[in-house]
Each structure stands twice: as C-alpha cells, then as structure tokens.
PDB file of N, CA and C in Angstrom:
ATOM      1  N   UNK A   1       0.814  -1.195   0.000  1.00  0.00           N
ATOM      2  CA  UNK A   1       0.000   0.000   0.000  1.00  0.00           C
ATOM      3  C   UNK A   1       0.863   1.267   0.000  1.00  0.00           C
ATOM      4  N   UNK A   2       1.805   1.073   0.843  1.00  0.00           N
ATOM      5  CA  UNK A   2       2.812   2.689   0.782  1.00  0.00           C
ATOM      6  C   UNK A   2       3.497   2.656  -0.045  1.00  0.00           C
ATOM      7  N   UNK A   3       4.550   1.470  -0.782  1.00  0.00           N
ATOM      8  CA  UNK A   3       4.800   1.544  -1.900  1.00  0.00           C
ATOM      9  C   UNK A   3       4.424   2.651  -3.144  1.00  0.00           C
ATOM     10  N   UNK A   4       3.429   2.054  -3.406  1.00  0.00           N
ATOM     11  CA  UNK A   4       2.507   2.890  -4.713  1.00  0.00           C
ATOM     12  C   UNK A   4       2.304   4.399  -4.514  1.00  0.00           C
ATOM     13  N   UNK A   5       1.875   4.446  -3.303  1.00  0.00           N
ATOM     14  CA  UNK A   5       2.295   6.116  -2.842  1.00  0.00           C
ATOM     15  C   UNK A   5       3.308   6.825  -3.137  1.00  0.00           C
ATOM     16  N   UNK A   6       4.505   6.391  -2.439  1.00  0.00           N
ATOM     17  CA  UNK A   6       5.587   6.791  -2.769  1.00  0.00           C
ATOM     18  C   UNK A   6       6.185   6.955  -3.869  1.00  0.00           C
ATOM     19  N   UNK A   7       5.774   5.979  -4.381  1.00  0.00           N
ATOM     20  CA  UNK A   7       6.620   6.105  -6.281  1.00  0.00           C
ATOM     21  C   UNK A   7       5.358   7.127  -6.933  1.00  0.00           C
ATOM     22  N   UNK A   8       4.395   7.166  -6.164  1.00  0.00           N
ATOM     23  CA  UNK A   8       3.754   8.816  -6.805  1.00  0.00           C
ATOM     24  C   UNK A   8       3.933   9.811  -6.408  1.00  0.00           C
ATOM     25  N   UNK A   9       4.711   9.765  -5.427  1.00  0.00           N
ATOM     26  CA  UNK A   9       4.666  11.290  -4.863  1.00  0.00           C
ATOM     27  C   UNK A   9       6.325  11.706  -5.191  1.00  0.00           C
ATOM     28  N   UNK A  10       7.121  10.631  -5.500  1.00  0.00           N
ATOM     29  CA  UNK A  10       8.227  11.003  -6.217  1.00  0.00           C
ATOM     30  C   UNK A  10       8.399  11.183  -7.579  1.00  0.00           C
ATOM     31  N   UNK A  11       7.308  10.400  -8.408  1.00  0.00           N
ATOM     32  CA  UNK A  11       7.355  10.999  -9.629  1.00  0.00           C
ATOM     33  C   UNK A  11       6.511  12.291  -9.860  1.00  0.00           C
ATOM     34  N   UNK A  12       5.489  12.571  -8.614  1.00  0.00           N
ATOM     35  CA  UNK A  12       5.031  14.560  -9.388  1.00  0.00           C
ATOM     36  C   UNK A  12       5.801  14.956  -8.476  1.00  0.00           C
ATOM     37  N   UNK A  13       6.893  14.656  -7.991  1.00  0.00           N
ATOM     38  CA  UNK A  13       8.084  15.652  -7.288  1.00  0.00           C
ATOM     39  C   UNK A  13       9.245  15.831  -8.578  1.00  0.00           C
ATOM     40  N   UNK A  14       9.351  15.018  -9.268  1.00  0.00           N
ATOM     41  CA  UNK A  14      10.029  14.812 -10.539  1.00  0.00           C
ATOM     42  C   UNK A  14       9.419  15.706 -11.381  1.00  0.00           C
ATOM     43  N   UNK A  15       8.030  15.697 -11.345  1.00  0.00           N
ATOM     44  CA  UNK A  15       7.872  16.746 -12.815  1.00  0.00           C
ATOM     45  C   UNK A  15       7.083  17.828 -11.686  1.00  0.00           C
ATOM     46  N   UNK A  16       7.481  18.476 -10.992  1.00  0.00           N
ATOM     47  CA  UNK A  16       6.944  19.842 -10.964  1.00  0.00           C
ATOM     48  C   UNK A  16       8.645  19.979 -10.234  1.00  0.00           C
ATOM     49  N   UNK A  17       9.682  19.155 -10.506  1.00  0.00           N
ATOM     50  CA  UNK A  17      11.214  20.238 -10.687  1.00  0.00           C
ATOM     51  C   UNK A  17      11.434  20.368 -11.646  1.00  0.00           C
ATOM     52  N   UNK A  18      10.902  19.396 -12.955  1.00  0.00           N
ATOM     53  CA  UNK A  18      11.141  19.510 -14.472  1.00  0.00           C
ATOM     54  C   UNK A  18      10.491  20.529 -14.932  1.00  0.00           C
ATOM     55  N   UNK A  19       9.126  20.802 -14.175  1.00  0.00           N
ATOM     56  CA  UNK A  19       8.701  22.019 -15.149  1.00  0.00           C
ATOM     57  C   UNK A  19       9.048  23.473 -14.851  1.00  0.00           C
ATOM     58  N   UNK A  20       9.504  23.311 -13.041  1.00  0.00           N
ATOM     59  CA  UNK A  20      10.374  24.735 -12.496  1.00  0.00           C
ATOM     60  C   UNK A  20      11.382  24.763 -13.138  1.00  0.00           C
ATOM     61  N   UNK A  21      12.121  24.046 -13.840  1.00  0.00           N
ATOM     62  CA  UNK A  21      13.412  24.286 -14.651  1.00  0.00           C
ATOM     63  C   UNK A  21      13.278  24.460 -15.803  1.00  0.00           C
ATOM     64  N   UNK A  22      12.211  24.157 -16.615  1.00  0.00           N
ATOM     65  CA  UNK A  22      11.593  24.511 -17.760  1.00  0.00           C
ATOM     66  C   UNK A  22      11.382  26.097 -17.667  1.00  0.00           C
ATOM     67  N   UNK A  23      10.679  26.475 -16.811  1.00  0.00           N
ATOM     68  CA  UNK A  23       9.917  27.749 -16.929  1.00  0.00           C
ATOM     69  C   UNK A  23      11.594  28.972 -16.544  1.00  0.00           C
ATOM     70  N   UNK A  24      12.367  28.359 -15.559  1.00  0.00           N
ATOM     71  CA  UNK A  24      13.328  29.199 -15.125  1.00  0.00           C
ATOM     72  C   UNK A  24      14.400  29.042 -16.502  1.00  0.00           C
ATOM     73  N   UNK A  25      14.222  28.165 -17.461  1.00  0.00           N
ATOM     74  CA  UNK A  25      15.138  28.499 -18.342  1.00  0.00           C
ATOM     75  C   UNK A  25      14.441  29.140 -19.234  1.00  0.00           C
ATOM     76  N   UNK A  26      12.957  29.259 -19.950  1.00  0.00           N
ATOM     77  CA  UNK A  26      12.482  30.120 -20.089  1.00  0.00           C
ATOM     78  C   UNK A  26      12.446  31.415 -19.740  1.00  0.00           C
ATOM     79  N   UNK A  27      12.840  31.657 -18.788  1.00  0.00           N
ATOM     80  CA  UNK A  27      12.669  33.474 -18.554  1.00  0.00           C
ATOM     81  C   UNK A  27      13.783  33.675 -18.611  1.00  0.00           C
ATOM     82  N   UNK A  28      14.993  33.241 -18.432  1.00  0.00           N
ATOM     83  CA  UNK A  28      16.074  33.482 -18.735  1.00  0.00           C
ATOM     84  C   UNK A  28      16.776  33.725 -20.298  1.00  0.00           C
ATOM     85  N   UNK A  29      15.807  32.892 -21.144  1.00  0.00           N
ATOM     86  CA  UNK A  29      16.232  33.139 -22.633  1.00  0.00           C
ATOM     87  C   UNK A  29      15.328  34.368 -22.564  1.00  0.00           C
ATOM     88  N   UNK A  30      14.249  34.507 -22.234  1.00  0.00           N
ATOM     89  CA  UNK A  30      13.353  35.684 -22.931  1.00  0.00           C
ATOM     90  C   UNK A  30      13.968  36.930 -22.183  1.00  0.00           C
ATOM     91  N   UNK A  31      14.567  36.762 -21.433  1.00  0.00           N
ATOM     92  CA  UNK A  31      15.301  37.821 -20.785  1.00  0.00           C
ATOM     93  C   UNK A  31      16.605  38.588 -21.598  1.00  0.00           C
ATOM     94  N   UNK A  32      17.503  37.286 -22.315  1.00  0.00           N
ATOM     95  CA  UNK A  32      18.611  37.590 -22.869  1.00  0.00           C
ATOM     96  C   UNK A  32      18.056  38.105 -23.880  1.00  0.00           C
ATOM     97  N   UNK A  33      17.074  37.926 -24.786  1.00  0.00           N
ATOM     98  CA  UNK A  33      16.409  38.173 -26.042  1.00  0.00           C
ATOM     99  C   UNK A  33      16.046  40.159 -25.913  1.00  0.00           C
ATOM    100  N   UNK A  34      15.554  39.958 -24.523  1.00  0.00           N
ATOM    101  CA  UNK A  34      15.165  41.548 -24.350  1.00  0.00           C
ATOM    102  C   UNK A  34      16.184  42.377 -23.901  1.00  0.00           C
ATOM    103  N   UNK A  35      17.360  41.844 -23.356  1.00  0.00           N
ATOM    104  CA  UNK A  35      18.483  42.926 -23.509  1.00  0.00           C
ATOM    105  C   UNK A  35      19.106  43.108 -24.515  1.00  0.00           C
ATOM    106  N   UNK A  36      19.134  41.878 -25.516  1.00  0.00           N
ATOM    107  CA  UNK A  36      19.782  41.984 -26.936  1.00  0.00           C
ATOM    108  C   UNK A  36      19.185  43.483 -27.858  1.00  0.00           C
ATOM    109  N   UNK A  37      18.242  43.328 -27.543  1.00  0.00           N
ATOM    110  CA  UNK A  37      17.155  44.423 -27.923  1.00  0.00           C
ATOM    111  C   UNK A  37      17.502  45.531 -27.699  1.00  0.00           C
ATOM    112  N   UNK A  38      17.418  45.802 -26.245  1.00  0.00           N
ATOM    113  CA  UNK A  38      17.317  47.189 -25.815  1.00  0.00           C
ATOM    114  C   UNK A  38      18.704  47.696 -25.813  1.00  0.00           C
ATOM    115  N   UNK A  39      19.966  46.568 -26.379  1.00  0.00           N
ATOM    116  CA  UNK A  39      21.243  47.172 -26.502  1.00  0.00           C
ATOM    117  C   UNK A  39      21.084  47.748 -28.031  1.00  0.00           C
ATOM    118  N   UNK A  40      20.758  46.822 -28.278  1.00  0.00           N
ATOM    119  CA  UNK A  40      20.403  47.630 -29.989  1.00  0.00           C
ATOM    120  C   UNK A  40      19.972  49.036 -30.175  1.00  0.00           C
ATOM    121  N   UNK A  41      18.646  49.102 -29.624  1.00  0.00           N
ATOM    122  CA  UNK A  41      17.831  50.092 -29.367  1.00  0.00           C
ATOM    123  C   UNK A  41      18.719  51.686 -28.994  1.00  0.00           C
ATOM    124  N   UNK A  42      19.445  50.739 -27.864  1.00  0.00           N
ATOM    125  CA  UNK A  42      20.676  51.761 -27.635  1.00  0.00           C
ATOM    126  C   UNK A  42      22.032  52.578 -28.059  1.00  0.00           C
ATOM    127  N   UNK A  43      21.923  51.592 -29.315  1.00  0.00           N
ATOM    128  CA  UNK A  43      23.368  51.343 -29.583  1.00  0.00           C
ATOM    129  C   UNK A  43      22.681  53.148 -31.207  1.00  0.00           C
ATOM    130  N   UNK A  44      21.605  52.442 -31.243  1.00  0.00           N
ATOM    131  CA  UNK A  44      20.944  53.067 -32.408  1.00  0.00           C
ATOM    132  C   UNK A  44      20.779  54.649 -31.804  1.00  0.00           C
ATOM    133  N   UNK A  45      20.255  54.877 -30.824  1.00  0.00           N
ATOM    134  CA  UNK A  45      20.362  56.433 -30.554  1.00  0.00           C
ATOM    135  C   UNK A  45      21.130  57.100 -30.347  1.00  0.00           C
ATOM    136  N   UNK A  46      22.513  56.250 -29.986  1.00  0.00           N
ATOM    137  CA  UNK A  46      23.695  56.555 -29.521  1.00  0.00           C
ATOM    138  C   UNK A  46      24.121  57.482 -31.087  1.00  0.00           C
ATOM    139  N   UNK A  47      24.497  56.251 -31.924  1.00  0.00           N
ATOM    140  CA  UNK A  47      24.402  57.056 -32.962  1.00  0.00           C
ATOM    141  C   UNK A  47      23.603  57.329 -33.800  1.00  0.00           C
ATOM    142  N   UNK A  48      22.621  57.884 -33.839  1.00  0.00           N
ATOM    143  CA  UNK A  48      21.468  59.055 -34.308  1.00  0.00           C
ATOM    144  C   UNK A  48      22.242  60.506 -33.361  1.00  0.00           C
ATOM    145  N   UNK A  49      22.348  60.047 -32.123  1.00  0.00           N
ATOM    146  CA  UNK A  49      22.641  61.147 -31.421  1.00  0.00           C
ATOM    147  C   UNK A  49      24.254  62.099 -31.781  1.00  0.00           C
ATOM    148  N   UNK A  50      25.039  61.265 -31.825  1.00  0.00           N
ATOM    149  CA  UNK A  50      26.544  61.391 -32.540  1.00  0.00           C
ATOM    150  C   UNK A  50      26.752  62.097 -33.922  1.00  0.00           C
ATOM    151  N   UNK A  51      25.391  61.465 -34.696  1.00  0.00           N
ATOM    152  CA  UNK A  51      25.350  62.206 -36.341  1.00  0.00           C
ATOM    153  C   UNK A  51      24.851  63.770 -36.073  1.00  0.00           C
ATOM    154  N   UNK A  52      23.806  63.706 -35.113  1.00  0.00           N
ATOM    155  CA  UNK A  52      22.750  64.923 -35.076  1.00  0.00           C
ATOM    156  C   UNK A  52      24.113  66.118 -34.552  1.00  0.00           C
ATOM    157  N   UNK A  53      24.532  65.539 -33.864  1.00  0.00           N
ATOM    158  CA  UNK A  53      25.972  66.568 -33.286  1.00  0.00           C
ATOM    159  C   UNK A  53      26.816  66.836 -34.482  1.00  0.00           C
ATOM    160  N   UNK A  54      27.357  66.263 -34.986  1.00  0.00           N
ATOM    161  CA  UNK A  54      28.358  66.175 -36.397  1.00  0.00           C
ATOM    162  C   UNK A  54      27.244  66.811 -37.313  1.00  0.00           C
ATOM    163  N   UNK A  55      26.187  67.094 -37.713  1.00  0.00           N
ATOM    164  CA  UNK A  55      25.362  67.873 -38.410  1.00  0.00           C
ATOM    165  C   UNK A  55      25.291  69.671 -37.311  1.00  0.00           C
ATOM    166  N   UNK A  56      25.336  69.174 -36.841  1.00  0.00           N
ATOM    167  CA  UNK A  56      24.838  70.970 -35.821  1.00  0.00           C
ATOM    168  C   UNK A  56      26.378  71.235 -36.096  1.00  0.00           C
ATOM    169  N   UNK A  57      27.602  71.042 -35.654  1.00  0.00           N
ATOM    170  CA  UNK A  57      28.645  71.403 -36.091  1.00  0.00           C
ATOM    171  C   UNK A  57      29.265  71.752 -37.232  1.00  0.00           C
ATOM    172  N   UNK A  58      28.743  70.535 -38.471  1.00  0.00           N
ATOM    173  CA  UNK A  58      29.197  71.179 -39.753  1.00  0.00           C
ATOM    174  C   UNK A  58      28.153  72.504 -39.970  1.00  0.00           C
ATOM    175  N   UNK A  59      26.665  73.088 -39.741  1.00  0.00           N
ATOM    176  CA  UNK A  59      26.183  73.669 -39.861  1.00  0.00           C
ATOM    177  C   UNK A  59      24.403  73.559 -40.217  1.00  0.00           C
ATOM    178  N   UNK A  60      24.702  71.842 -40.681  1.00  0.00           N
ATOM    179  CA  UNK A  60      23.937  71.589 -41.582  1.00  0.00           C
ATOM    180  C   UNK A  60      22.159  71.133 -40.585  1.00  0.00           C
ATOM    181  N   UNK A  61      21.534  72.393 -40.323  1.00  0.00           N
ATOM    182  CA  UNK A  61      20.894  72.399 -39.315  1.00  0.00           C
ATOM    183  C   UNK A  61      19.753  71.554 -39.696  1.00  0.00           C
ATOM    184  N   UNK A  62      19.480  71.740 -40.800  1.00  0.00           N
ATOM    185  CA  UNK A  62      18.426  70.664 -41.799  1.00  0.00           C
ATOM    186  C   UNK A  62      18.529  69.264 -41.510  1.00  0.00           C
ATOM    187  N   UNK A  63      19.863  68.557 -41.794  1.00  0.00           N
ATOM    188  CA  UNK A  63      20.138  67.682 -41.350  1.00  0.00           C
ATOM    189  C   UNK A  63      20.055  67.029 -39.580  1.00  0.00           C
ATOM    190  N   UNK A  64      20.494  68.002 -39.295  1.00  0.00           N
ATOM    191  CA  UNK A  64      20.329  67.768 -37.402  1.00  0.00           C
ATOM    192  C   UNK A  64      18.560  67.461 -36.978  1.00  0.00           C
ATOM    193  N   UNK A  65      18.131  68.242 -37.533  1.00  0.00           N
ATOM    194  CA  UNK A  65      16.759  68.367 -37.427  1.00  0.00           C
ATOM    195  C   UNK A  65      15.731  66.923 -37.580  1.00  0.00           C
ATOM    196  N   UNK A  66      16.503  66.326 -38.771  1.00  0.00           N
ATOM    197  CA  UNK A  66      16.161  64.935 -39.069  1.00  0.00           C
ATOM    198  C   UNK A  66      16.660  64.235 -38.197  1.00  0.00           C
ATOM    199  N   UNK A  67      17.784  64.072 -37.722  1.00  0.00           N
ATOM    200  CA  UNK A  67      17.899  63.113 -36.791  1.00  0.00           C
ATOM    201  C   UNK A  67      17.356  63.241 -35.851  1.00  0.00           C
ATOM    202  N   UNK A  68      16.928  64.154 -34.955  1.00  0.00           N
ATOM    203  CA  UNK A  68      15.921  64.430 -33.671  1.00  0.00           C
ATOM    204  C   UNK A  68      14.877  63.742 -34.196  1.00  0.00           C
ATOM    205  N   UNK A  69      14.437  63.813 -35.206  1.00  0.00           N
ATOM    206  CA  UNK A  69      12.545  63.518 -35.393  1.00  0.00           C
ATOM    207  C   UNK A  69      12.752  61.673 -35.427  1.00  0.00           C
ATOM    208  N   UNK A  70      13.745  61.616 -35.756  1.00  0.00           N
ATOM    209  CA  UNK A  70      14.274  59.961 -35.977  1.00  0.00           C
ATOM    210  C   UNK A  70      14.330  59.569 -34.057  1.00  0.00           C
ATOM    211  N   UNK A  71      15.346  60.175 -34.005  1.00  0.00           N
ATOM    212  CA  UNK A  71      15.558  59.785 -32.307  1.00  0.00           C
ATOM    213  C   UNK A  71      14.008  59.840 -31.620  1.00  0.00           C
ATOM    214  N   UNK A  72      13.191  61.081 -31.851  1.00  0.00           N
ATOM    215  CA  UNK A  72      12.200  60.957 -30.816  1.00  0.00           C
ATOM    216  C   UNK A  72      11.179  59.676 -31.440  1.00  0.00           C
ATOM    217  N   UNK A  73      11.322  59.755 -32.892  1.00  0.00           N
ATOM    218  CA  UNK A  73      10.570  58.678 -33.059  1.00  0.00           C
ATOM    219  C   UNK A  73      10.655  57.151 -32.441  1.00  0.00           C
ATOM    220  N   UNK A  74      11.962  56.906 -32.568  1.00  0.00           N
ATOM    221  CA  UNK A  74      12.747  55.787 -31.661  1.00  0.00           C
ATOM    222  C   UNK A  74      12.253  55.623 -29.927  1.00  0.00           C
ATOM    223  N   UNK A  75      12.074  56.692 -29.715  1.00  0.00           N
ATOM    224  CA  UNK A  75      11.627  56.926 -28.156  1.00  0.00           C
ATOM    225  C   UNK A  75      10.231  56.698 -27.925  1.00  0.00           C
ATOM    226  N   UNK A  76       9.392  56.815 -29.051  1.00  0.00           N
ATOM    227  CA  UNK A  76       7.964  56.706 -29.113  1.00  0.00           C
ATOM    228  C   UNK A  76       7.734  55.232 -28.897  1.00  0.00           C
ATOM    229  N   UNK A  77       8.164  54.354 -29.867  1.00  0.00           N
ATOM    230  CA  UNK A  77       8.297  52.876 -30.075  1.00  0.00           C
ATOM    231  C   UNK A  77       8.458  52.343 -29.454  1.00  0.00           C
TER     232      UNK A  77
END
C-alpha cells in the first residue's frame, strides 16, 4: 500500500522540478532576447545622437533636425 504512494509522490516531485526548470530556463532566454534588444535600441540612438551633433557642427541644421525627429521617433516605439 505505501509503496505505490511513494513512487507517486516522487514521480510529481520529478515533474513539478522539471517544469520549475523549464519555466526558469524560459525566462532566462526571454530575458537575454530583451536585452539583446534594448542594446540595440541603444546602440541606435547613440548614434542618431553622434550624427545629429556632427550635423549641428558642420552647420547643416536641416540635417540635425532629421535626426531628432528619428531619435524621438525611436523613443515613441
């Protein structure tokens, strides 16, 4: 009688650590996925921001102007 118990209560001890390790390696990829991102994201205003400077300096205020509307657009998203 305790037998049969036991080999059940060790096998859903078996799968609810299989599925906590499932789910914890899950958030961990979707995690790396969303900093991959937001380095991008970053990497991209960085330079939008770098050009818009190198445009206000050569003079070319037209140009600067575009990159702001780009950057804030980036910020909207």
């Amino acid at each position: 009688m305790i037998d049969p118990l036991i080999t059940f209560v060790l096998l859903a001890a078996i799968v609810a650590v299989s599925i906590g390790g499932a789910k914890l390696v899950s958030r961990l990829l979707d995690r790396r996925d969303y900093t991959a991102s937001q380095r991008s994201r970053e990497a991209q205003v960085i330079a939008l921001a770098k050009a818009e400077i190198a445009a206000t300096k050569r003079g070319d205020l037209l140009a600067a102007a575009r990159y702001a509307e780009r950057q804030e657009a980036n910020h909207v998203s």
